[in-house]
Protein backbone atom coordinates (compact mmCIF):
# COMPACT_ATOMS: atom_id res chain seq x y z
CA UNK A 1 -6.10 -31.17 -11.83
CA UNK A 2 -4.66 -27.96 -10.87
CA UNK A 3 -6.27 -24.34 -11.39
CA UNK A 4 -4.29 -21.06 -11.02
CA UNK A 5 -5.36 -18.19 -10.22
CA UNK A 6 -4.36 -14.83 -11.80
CA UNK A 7 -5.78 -11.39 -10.42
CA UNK A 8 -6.12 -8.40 -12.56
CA UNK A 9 -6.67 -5.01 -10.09
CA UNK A 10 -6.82 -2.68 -12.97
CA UNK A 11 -9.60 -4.21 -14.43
CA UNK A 12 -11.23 -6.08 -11.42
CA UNK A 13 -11.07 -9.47 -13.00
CA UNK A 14 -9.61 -13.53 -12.68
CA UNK A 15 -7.91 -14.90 -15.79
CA UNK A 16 -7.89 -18.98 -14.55
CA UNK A 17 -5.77 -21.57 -16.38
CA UNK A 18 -6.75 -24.89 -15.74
CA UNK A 19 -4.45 -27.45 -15.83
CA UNK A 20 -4.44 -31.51 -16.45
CA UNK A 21 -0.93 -32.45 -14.96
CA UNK A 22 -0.96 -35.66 -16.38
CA UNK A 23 -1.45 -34.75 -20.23
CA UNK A 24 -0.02 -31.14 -19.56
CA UNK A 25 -2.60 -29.72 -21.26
CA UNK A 26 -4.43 -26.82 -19.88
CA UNK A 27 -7.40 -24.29 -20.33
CA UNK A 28 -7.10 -20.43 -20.06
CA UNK A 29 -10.63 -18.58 -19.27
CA UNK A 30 -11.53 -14.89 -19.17
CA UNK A 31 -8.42 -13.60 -20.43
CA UNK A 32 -7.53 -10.43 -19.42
CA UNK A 33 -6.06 -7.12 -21.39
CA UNK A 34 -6.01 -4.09 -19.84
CA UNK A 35 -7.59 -1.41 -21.56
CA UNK A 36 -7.46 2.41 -20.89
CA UNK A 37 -10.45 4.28 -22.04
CA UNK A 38 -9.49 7.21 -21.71
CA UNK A 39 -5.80 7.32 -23.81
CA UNK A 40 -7.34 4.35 -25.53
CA UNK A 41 -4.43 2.13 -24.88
CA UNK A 42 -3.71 -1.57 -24.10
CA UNK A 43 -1.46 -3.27 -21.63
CA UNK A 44 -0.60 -6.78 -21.94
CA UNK A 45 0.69 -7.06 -18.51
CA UNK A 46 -1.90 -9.11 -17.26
CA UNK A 47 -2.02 -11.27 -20.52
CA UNK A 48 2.33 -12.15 -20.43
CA UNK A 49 1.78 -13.16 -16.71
CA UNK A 50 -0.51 -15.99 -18.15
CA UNK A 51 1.28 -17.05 -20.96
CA UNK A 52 4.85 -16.61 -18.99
CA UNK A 53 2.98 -19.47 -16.95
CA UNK A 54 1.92 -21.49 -19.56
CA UNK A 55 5.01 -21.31 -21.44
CA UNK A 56 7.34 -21.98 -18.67
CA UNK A 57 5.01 -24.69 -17.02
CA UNK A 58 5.52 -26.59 -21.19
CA UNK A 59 1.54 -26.39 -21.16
CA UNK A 60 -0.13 -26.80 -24.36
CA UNK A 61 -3.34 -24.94 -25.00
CA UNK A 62 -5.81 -26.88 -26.69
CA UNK A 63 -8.43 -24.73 -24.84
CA UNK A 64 -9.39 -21.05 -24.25
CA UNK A 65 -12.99 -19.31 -23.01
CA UNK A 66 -13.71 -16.08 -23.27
CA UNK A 67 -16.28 -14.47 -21.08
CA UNK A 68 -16.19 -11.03 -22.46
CA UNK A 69 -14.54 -8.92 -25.20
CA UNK A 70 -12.67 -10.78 -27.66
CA UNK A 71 -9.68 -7.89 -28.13
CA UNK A 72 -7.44 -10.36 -26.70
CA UNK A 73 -8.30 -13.17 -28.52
CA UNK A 74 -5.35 -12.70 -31.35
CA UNK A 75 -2.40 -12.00 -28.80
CA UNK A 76 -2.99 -15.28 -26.86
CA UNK A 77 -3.28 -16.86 -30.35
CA UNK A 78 0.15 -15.79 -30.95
CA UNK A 79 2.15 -15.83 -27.55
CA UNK A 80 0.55 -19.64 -26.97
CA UNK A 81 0.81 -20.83 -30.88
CA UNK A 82 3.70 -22.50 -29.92
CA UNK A 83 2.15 -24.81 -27.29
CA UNK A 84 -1.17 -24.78 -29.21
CA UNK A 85 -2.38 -28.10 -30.74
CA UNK A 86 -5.89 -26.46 -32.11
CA UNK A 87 -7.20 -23.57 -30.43
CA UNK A 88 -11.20 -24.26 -29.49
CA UNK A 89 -12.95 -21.13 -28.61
CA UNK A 90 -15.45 -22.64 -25.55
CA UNK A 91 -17.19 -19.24 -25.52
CA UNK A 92 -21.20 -20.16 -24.06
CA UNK A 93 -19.76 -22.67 -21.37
């Protein structure tokens, strides 16, 4: 088992992906998108550094949590579809 560890400093949060190495499946939890409130835009920085590590890592993504707003829910849907057997919403863990 192998967790890493990604740091968002605009929005003060961890995005974790948790990783079996044996099956290469893995978990992403609290997501991150950075949102402006005051132009009212989004930046997906934060959210390509996760899947640029899922995708290059060949992780599928049977498993996602989110903690807080589900904005982000859709883009991870479709950058990860790829490596996604079912996506399971574990929101309430």
């Amino acid at each position: 088992m192998h967790v890493e560890i990604f740091h968002d400093k605009s929005t003060a949060t961890f995005t974790y992906v948790v990783v079996d190495e044996s099956s290469k499946k893995c978990a992403v939890i609290d997501s991150v998108l950075e949102y402006d409130q005051f132009s009212g835009e989004v930046s997906y920085e934060s959210a390509n550094k996760v899947v640029n590590y899922v995708q290059e890592h060949k992780l599928q993504t049977p498993w996602s949590s989110w903690l807080n707003a589900r904005t982000r829910r859709p883009y991870y849907r479709r950058s990860l579809s790829a490596r996604t057997h079912r996506w399971k919403n574990c929101d309430g863990l």
